[in-house]
N, C-alpha and C. Protein backbone atom coordinates (compact mmCIF):
# COMPACT_ATOMS: atom_id res chain seq x y z
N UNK A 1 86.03 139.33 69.07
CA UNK A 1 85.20 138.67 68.09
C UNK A 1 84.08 139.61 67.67
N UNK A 2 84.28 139.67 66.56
CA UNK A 2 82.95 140.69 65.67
C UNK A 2 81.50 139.63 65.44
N UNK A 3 80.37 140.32 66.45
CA UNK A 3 78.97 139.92 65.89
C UNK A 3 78.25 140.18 64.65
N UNK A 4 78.29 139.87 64.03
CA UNK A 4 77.66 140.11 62.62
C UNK A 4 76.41 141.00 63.18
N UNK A 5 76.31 141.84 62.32
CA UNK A 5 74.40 142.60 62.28
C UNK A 5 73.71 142.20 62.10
N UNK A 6 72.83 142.26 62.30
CA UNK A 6 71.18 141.79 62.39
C UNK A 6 70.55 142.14 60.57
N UNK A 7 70.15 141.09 60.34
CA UNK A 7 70.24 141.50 58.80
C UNK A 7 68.74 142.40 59.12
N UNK A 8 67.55 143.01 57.98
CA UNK A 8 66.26 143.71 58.10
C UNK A 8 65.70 142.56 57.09
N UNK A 9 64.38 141.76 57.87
CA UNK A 9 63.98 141.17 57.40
C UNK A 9 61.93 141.88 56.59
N UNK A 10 61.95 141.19 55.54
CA UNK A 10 60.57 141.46 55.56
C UNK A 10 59.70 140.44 55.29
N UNK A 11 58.95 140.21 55.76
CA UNK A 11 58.00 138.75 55.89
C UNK A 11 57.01 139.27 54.87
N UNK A 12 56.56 138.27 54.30
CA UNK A 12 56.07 137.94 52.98
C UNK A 12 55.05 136.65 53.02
N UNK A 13 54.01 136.99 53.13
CA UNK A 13 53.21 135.89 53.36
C UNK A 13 52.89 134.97 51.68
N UNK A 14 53.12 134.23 51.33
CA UNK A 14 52.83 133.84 49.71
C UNK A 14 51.38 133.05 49.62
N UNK A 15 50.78 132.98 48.77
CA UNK A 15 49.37 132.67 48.58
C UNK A 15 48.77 131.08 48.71
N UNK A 16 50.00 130.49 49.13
CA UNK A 16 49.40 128.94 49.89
C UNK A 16 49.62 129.38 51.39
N UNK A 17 49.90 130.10 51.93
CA UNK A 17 49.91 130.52 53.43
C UNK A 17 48.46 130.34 54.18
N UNK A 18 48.50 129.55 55.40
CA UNK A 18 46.92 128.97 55.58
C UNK A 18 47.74 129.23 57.12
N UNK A 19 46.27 129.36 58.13
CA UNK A 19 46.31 129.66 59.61
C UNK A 19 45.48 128.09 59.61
N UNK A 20 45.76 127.63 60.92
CA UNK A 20 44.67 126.31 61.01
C UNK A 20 45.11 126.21 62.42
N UNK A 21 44.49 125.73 63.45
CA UNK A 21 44.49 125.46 64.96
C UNK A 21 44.44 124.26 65.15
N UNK A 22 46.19 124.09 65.62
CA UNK A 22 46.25 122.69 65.81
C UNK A 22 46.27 122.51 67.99
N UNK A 23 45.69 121.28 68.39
CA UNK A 23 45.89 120.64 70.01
C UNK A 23 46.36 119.85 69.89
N UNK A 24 47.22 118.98 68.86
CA UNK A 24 47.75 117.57 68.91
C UNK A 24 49.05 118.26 68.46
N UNK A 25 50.36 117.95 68.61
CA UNK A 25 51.72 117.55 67.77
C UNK A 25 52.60 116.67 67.98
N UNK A 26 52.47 116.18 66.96
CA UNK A 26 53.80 114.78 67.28
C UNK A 26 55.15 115.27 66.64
N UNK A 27 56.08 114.78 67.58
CA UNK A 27 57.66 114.97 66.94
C UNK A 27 58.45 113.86 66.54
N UNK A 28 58.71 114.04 65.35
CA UNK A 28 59.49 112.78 64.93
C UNK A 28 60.52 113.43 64.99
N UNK A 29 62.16 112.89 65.08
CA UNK A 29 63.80 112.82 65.30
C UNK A 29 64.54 111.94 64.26
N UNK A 30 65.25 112.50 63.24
CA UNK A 30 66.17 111.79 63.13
C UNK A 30 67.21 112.27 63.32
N UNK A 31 68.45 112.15 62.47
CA UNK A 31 70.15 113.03 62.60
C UNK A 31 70.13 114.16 61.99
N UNK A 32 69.32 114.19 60.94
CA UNK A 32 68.87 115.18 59.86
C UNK A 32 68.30 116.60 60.54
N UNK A 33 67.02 115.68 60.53
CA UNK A 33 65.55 117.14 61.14
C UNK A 33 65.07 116.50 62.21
N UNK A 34 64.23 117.52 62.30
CA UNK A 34 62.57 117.43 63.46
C UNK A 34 61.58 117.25 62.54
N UNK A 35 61.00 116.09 62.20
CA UNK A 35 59.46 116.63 62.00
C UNK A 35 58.19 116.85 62.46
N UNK A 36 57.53 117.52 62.66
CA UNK A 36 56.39 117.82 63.39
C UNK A 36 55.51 118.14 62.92
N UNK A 37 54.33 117.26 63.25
CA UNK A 37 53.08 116.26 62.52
C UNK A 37 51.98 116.97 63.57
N UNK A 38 51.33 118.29 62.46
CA UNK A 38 50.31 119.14 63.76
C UNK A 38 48.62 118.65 63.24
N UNK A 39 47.61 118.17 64.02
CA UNK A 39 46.58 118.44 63.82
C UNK A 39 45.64 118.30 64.89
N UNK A 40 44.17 117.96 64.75
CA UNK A 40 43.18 118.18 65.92
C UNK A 40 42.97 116.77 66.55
N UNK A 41 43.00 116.86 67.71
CA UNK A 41 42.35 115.99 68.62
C UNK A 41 40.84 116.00 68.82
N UNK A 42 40.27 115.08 68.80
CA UNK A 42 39.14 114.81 69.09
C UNK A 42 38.19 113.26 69.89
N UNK A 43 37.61 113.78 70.85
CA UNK A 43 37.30 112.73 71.87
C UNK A 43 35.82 112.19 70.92
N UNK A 44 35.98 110.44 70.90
CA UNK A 44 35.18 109.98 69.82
C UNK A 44 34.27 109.15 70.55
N UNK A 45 35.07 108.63 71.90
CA UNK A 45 34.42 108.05 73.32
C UNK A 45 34.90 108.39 74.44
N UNK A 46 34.66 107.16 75.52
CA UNK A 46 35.53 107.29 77.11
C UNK A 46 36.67 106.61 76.61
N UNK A 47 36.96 105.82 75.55
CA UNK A 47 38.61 105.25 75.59
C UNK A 47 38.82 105.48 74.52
N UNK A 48 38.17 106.56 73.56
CA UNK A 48 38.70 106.60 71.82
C UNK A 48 38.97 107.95 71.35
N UNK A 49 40.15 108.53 71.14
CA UNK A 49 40.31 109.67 70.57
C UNK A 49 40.66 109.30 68.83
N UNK A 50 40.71 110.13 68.55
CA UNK A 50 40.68 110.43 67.37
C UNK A 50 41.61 111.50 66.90
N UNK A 51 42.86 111.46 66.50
CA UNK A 51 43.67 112.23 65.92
C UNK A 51 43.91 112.91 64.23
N UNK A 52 43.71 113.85 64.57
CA UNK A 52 43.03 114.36 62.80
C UNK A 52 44.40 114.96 62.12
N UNK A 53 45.56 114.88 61.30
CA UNK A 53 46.87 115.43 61.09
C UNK A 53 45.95 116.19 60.02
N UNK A 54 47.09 117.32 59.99
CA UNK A 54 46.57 117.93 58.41
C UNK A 54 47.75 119.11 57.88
N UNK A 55 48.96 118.69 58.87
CA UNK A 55 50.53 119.58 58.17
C UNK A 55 51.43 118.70 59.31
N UNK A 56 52.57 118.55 58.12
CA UNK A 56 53.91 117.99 58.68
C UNK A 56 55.00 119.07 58.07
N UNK A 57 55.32 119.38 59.26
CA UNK A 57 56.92 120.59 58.89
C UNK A 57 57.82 119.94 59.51
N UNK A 58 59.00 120.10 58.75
CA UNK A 58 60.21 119.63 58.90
C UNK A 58 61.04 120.60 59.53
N UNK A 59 62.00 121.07 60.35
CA UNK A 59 62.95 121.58 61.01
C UNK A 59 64.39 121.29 61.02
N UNK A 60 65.07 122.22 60.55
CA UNK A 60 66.86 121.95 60.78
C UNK A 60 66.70 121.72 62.20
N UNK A 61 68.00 121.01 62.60
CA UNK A 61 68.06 121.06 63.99
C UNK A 61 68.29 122.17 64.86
N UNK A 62 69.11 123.11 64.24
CA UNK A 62 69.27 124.26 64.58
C UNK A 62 68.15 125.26 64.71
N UNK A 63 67.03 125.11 63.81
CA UNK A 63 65.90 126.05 63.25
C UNK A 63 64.75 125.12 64.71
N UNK A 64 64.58 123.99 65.29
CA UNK A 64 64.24 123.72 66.36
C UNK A 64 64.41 123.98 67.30
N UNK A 65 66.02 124.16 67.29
CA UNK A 65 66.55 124.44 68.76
C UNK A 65 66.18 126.17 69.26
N UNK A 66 65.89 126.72 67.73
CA UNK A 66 65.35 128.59 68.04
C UNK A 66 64.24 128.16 68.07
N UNK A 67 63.26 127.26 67.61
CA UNK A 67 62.00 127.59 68.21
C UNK A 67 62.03 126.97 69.49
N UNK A 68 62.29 126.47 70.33
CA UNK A 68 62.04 125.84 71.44
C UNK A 68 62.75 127.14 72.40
N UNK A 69 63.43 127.99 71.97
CA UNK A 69 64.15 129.13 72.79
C UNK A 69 62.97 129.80 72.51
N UNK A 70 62.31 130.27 71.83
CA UNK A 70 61.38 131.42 71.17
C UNK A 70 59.93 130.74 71.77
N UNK A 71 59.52 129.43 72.09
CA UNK A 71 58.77 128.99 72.71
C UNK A 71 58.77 129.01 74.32
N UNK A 72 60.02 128.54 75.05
CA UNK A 72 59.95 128.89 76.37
C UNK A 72 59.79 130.48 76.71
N UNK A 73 60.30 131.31 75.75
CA UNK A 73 60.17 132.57 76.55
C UNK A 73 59.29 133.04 76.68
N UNK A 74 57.82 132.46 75.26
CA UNK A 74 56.74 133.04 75.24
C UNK A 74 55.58 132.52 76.11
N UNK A 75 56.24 131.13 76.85
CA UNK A 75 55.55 130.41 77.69
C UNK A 75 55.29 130.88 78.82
N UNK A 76 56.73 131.32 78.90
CA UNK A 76 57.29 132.24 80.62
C UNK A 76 56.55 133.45 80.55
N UNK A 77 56.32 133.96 79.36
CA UNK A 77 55.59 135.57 79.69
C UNK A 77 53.99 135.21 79.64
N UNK A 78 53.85 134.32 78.82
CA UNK A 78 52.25 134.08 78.90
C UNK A 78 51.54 133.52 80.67
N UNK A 79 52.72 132.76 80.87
CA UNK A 79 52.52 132.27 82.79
C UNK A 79 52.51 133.36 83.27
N UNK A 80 53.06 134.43 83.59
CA UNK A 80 53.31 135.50 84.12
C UNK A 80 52.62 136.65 84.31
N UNK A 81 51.81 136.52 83.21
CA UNK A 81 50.48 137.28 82.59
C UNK A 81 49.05 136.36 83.24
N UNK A 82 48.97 135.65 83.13
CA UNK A 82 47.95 134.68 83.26
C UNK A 82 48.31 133.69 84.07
N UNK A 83 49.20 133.01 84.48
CA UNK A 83 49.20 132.01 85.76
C UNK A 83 49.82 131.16 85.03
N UNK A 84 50.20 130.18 85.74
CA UNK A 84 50.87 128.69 85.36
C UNK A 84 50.13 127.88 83.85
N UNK A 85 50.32 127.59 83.50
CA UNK A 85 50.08 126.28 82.45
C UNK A 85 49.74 125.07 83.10
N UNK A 86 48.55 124.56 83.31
CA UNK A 86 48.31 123.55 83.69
C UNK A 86 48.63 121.97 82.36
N UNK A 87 49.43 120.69 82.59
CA UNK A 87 49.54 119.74 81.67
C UNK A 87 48.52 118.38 82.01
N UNK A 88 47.57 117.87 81.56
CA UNK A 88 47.17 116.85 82.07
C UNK A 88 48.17 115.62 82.40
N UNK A 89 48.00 115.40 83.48
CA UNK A 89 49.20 114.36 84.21
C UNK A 89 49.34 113.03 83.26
N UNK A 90 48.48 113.19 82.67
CA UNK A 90 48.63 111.31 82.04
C UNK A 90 49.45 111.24 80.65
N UNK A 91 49.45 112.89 80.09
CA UNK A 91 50.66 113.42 79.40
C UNK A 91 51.93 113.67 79.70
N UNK A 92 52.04 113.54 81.11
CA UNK A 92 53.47 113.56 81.68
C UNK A 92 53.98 112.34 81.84
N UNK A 93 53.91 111.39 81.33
CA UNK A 93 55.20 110.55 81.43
C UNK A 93 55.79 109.82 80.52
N UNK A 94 55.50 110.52 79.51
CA UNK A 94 56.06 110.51 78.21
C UNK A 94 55.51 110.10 77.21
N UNK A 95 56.46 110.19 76.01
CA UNK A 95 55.25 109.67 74.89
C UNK A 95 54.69 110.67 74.05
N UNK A 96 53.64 110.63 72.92
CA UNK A 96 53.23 111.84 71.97
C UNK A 96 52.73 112.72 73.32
N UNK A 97 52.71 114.51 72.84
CA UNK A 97 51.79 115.05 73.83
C UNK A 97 50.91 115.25 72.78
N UNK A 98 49.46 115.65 72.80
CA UNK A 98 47.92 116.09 72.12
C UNK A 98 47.92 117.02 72.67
């Protein structure tokens, strides 16, 4: 079986291209896509956060399944470099993570 070549890509940033720092993402699922709903968290009390969205990207399923490969590996080298990833426990048992 012949692997196709690696095509030469050149990235091209176009002039709505914006950086923004998101701590919240929610994932929505259907049969279709992924969508994923990124913005800031913010503590408003002791029982009130405040979730601020401000970009929803959509994902082939396929185009998810490479970022989640392209995400663990960079997870694994960033642990490796710097130590474990700590998750707050009350985010572990399912549900949106922030």
């Amino acid at each position: 079986m012949n692997i196709p070549t690696q095509p030469n890509f050149n990235l091209v940033n176009t002039p709505e291209y914006r950086e923004h720092y998101a701590n919240s993402v929610q994932v929505r699922v259907n049969v279709w896509d992924f969508f994923l709903v990124f913005g800031t968290l913010q503590q408003q009390g002791e029982n009130q956060v405040e979730v601020r969205n401000f970009q929803g990207i959509y994902l082939s399923p396929q185009q998810a399944k490479a970022l989640m490969a392209i995400l663990q590996q960079n997870v694994a080298g960033y642990e490796s470099a710097f130590g474990e990833i700590k998750l707050d426990p009350r985010m572990a048992a399912g549900g949106p993570v922030h």
